[in-house]
N, C-alpha and C. Protein backbone atom coordinates (compact mmCIF):
# COMPACT_ATOMS: atom_id res chain seq x y z
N UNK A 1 59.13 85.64 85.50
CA UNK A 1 57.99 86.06 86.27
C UNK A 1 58.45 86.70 87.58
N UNK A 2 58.52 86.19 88.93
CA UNK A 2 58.80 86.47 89.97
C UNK A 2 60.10 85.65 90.72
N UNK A 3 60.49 86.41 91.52
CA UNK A 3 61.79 85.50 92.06
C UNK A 3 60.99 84.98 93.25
N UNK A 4 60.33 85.54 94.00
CA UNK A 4 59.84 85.11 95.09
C UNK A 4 58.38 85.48 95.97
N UNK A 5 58.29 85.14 96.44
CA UNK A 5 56.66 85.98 97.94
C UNK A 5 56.90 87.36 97.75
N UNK A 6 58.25 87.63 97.76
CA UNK A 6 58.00 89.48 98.37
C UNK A 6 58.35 89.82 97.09
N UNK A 7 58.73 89.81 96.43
CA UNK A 7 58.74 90.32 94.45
C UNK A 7 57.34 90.14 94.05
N UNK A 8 56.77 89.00 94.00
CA UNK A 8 54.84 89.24 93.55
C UNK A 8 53.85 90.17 94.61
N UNK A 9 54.14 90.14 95.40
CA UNK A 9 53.69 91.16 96.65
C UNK A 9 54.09 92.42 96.55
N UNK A 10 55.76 93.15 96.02
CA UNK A 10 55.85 94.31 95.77
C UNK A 10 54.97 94.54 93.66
N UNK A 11 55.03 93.44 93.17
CA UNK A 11 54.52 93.76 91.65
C UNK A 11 52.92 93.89 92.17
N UNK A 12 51.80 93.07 93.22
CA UNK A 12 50.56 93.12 93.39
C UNK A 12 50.06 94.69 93.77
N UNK A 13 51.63 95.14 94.85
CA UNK A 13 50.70 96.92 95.59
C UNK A 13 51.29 97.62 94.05
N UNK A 14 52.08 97.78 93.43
CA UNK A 14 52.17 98.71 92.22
C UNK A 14 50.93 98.18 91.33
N UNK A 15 50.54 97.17 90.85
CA UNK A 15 49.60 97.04 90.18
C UNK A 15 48.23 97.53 90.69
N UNK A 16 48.15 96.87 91.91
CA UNK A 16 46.97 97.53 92.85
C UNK A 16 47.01 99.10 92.82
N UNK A 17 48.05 100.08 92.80
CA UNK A 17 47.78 101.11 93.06
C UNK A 17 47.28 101.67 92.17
N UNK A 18 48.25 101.36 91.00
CA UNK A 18 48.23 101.82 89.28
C UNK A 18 46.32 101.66 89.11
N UNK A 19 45.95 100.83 89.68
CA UNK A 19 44.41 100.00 89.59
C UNK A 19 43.56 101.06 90.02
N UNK A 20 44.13 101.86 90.88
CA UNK A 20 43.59 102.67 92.06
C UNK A 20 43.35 104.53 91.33
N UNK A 21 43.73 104.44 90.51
CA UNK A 21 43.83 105.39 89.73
C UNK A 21 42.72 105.95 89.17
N UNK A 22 42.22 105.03 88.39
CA UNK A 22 40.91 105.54 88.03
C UNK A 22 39.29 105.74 88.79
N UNK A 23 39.38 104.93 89.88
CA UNK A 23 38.72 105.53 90.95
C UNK A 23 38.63 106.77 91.93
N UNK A 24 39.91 106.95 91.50
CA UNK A 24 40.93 108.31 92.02
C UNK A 24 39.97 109.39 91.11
N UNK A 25 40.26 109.38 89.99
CA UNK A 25 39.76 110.06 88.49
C UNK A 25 38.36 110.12 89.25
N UNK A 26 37.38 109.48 88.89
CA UNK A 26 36.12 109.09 89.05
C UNK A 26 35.44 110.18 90.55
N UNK A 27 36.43 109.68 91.40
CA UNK A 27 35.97 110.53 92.53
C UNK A 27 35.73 112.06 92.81
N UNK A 28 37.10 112.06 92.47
CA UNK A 28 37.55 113.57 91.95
C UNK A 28 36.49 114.26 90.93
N UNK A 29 35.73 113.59 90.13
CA UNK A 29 34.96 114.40 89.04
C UNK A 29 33.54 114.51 89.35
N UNK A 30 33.13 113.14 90.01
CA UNK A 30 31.98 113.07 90.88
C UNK A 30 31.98 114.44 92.50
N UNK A 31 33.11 114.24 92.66
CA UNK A 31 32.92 115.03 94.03
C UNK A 31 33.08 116.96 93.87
N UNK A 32 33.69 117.32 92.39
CA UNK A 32 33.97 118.07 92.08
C UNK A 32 33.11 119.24 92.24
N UNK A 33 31.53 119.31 91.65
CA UNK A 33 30.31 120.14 91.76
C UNK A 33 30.16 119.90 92.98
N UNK A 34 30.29 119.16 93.93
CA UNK A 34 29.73 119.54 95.37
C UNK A 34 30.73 120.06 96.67
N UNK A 35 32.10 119.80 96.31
CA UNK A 35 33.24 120.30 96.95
C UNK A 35 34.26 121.86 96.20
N UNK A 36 33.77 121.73 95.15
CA UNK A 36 34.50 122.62 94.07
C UNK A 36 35.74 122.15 93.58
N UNK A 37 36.57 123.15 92.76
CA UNK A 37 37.66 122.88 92.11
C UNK A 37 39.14 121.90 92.94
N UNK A 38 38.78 122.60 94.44
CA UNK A 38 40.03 121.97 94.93
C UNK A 38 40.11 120.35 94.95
N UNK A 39 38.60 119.74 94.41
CA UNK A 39 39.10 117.97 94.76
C UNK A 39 39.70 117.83 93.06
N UNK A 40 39.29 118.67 92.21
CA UNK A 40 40.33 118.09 91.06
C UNK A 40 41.91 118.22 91.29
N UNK A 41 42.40 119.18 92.15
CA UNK A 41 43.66 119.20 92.54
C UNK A 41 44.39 118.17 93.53
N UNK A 42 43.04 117.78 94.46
CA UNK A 42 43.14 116.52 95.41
C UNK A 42 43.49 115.47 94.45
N UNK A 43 42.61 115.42 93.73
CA UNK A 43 42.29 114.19 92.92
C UNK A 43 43.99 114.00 91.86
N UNK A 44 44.63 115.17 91.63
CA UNK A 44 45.72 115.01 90.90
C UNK A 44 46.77 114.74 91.64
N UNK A 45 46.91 114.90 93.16
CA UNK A 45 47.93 114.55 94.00
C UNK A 45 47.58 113.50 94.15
N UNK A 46 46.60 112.62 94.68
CA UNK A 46 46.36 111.66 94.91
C UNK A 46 46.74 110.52 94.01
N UNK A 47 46.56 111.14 92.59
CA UNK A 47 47.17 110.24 91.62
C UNK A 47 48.73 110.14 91.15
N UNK A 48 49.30 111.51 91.33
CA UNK A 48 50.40 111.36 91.54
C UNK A 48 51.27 110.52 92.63
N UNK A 49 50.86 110.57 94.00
CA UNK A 49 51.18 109.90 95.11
C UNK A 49 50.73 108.33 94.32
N UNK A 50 49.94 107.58 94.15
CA UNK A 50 49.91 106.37 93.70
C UNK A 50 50.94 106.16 92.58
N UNK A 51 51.13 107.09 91.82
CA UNK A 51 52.13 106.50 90.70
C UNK A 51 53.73 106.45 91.44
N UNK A 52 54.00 107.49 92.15
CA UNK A 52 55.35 107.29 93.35
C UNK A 52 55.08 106.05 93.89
N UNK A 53 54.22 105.83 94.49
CA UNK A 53 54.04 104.44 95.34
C UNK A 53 54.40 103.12 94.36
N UNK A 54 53.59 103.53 92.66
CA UNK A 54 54.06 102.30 91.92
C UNK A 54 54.98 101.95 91.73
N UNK A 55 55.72 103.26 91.13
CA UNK A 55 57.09 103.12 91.32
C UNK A 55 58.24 102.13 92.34
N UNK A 56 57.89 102.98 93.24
CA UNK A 56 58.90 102.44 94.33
C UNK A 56 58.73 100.56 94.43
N UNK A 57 57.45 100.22 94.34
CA UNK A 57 57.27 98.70 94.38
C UNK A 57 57.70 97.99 93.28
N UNK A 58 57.62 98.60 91.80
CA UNK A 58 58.43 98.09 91.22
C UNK A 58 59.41 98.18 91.13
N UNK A 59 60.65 99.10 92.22
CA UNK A 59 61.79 98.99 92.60
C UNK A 59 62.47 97.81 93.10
N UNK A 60 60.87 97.33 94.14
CA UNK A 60 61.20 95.71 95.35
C UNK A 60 61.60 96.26 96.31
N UNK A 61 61.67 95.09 97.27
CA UNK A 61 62.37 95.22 98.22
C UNK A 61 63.80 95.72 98.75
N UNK A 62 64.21 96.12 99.42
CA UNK A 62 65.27 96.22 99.54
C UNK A 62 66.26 97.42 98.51
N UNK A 63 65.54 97.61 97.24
CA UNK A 63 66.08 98.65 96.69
C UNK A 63 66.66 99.89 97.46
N UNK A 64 67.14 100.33 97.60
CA UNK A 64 67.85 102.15 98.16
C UNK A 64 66.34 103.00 97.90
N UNK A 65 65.66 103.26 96.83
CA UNK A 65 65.19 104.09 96.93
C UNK A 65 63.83 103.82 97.07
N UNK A 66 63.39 102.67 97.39
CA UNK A 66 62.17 102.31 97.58
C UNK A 66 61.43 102.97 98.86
N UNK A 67 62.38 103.21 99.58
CA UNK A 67 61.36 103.36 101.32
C UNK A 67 61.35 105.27 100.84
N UNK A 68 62.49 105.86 100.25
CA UNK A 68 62.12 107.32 99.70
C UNK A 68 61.20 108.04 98.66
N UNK A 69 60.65 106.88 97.86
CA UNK A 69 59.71 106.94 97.08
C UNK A 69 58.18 106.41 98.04
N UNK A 70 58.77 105.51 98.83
CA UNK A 70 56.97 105.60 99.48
C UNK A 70 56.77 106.89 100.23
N UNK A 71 57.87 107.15 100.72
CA UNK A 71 57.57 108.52 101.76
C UNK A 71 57.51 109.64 100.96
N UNK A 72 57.70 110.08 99.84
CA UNK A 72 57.16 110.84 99.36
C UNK A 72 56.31 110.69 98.83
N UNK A 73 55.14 109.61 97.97
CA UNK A 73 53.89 109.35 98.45
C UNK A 73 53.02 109.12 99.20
N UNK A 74 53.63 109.07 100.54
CA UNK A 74 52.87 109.40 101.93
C UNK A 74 52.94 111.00 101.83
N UNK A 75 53.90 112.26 101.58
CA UNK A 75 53.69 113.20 101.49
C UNK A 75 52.50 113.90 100.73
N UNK A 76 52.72 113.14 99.68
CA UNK A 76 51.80 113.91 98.33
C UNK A 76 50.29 113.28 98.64
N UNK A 77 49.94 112.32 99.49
CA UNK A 77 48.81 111.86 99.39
C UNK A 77 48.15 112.59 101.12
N UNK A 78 49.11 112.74 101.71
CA UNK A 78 48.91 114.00 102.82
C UNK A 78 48.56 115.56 102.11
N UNK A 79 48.96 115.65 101.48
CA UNK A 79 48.45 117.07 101.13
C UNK A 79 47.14 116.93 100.06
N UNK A 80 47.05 115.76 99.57
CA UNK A 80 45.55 115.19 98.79
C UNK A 80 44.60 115.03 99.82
N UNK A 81 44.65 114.68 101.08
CA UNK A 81 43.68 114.46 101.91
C UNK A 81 43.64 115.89 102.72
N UNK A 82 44.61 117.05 103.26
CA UNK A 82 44.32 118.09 103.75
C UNK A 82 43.66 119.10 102.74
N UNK A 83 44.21 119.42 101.10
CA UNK A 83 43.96 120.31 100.59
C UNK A 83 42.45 120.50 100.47
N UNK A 84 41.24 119.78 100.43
CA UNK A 84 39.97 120.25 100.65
C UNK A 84 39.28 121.13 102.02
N UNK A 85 40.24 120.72 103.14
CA UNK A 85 40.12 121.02 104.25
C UNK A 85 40.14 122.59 104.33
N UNK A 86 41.38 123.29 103.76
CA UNK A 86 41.99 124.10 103.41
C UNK A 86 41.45 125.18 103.54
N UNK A 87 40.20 125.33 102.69
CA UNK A 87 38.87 126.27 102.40
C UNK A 87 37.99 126.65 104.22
N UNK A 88 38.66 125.35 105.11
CA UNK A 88 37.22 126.30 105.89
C UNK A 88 38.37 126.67 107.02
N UNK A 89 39.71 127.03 106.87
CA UNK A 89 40.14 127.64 107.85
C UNK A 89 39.76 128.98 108.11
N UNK A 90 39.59 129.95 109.24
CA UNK A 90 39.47 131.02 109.03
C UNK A 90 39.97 131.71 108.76
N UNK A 91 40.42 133.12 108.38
CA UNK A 91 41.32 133.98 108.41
C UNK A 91 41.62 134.48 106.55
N UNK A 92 43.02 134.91 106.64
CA UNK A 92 43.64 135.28 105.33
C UNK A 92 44.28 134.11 104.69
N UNK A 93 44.66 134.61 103.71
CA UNK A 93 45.18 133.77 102.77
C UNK A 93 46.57 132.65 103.05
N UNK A 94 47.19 133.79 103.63
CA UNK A 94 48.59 133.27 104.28
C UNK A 94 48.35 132.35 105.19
N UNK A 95 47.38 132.59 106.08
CA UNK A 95 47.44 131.53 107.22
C UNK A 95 46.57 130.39 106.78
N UNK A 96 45.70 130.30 105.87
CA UNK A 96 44.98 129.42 105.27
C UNK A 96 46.04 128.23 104.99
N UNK A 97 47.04 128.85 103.59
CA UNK A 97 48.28 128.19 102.96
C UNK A 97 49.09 127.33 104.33
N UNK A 98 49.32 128.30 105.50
CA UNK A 98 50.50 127.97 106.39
C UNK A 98 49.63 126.55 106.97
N UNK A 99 48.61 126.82 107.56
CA UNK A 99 47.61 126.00 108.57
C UNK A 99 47.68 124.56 107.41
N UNK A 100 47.25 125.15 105.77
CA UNK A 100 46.77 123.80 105.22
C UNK A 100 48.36 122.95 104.69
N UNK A 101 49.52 123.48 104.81
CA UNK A 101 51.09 122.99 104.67
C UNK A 101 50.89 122.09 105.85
N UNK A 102 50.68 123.02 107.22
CA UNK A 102 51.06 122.08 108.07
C UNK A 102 50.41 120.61 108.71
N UNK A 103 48.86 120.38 107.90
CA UNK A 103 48.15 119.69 107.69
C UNK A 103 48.69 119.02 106.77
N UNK A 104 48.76 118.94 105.65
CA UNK A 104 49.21 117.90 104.94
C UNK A 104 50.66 117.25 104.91
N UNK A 105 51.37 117.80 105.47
CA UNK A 105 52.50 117.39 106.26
C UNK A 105 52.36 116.32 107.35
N UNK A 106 51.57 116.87 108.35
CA UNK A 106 51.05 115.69 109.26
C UNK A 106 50.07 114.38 108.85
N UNK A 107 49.26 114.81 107.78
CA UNK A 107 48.87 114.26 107.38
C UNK A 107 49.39 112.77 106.30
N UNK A 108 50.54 113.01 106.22
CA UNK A 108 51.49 112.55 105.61
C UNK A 108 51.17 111.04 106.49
N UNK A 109 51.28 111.37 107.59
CA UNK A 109 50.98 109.88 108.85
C UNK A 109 49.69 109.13 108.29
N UNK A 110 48.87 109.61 108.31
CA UNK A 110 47.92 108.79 107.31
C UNK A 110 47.99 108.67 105.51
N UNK A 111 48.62 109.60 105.13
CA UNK A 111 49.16 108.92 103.80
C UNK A 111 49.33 108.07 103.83
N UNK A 112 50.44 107.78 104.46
CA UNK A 112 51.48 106.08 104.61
C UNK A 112 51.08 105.08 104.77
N UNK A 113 49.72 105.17 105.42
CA UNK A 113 48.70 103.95 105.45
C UNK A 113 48.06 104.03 104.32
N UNK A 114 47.57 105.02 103.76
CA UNK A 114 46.89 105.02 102.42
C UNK A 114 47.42 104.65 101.13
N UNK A 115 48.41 105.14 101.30
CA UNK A 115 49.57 104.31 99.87
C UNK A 115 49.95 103.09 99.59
N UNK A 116 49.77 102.69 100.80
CA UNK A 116 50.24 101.32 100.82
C UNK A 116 49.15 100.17 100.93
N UNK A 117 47.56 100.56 101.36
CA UNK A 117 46.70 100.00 101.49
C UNK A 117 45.65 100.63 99.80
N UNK A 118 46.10 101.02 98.88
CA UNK A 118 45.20 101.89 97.59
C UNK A 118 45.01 100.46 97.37
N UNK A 119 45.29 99.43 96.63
CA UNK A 119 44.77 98.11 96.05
C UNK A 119 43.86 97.72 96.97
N UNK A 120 43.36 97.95 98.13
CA UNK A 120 42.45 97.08 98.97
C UNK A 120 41.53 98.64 99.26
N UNK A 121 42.01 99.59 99.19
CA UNK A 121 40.71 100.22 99.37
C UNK A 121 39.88 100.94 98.52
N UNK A 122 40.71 100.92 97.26
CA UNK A 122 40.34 101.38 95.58
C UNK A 122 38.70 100.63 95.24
N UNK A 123 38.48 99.32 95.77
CA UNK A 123 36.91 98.82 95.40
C UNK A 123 35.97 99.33 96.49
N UNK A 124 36.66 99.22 97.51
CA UNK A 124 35.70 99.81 98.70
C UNK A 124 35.32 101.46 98.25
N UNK A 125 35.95 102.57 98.09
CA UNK A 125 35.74 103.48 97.60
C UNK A 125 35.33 103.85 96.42
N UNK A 126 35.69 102.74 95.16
CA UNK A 126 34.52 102.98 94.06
C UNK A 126 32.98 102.46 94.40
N UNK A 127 32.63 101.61 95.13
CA UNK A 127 31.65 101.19 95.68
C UNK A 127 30.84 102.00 96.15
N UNK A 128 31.11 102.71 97.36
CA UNK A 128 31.07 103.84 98.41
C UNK A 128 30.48 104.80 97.10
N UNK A 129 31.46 105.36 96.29
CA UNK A 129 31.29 105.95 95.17
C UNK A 129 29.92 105.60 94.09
N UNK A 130 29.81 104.65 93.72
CA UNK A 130 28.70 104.42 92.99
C UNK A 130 27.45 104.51 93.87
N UNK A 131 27.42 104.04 95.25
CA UNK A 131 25.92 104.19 96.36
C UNK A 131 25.93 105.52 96.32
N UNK A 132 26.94 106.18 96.46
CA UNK A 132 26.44 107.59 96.43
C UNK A 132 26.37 108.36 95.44
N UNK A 133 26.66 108.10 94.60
CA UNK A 133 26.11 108.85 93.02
C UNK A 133 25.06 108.23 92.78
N UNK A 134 24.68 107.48 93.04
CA UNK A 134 22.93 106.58 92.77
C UNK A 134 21.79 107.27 93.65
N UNK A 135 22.55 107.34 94.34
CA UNK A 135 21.03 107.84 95.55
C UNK A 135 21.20 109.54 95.40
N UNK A 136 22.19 110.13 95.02
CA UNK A 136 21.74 111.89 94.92
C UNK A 136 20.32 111.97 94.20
N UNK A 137 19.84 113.00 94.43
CA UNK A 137 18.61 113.56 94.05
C UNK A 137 18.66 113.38 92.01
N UNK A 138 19.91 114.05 91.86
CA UNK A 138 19.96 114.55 90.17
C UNK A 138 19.96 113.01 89.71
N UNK A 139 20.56 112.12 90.59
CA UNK A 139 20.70 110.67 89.15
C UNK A 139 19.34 110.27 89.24
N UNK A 140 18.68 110.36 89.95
CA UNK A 140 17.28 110.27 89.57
C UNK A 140 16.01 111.23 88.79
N UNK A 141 16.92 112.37 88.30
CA UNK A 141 15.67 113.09 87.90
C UNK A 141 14.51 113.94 88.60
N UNK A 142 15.34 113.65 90.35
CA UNK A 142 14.20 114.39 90.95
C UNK A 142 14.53 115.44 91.37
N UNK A 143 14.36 116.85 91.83
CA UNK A 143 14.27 118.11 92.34
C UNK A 143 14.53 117.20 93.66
N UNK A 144 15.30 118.03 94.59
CA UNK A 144 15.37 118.14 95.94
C UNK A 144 14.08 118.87 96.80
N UNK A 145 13.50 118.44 97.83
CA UNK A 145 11.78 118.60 98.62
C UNK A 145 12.46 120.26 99.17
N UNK A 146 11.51 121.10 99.33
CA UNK A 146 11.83 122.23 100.03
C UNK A 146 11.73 121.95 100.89
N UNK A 147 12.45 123.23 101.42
CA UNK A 147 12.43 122.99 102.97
C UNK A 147 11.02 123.17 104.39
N UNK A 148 11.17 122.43 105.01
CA UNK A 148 9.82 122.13 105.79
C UNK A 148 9.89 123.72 106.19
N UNK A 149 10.73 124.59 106.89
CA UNK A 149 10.08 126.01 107.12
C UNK A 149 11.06 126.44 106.41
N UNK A 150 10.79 128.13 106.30
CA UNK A 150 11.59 129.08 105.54
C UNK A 150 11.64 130.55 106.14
N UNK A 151 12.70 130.68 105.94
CA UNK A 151 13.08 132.18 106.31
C UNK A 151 12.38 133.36 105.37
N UNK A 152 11.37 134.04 106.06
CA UNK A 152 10.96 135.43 104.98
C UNK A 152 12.27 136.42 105.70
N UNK A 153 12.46 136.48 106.00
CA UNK A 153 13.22 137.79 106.02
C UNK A 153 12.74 138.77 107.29
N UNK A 154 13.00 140.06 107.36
CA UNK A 154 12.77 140.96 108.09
C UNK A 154 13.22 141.50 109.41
């Protein structure tokens, strides 16, 4: 089974993350029609970054390559949280790419909290997730109210 506290603690965040996955999925497909294509790409880094993270914990402690496998799931889950952003920079294409690199790079700093916290925040965010797919207009069948005034034109 386990040798010790920090061997069931590194097997709990790989399991937790691995756990974290399909909420990952879920989000990504739910959020997809209202953000567009780029959260399915979010949604695939994000899952990639959790499976690096599993990895590395089922490395343990102390392994060599454990602290290089979280940090490159702090990378990949930095560019999962900038790449939606991406879309409302202004300008051309190039500087879009450059601006949204250098965002998810920095962003990388909050990866590292995110990778390592996916088992504890995977229910909070399917949660979050289900209140808000419940209350949109469409899961109920209803049309959205027009708007109180309107633009004619001219």
């Amino acid at each position: 089974m386990v040798k010790d506290s920090t061997h069931a603690m590194n097997l709990g965040l790989a399991v937790g993350a691995l756990a974290a996955i399909p909420a990952t999925i879920a989000a990504g497909t739910v959020l997809t029609p209202r953000f567009g294509g780029v959260m399915r790409w979010s949604a695939l880094l994000c899952c990639a970054s959790l499976i690096v993270v599993a990895a590395a914990q089922f490395l343990g402690a102390g392994h060599p390559n454990q602290w290089p496998l979280i940090l490159a799931a702090a990378v990949l889950m930095g560019f999962a949280v900038a790449l939606p952003f991406g879309r409302l920079i202004p300008g051309g294409s190039a500087l879009r790419v450059g601006v949204t690199t250098m965002f998810g790079f920095a962003g990388s700093i909050v990866g590292l909290s995110l990778v390592t916290m996916a088992a504890f925040i995977a229910p909070l965010a399917a949660t979050a997730l289900l209140v808000w797919s419940m209350t949109r207009p469409a899961a109920h069948g209803k049309q959205p109210s027009p708007p109180l005034i309107t633009y004619q034109g001219g």
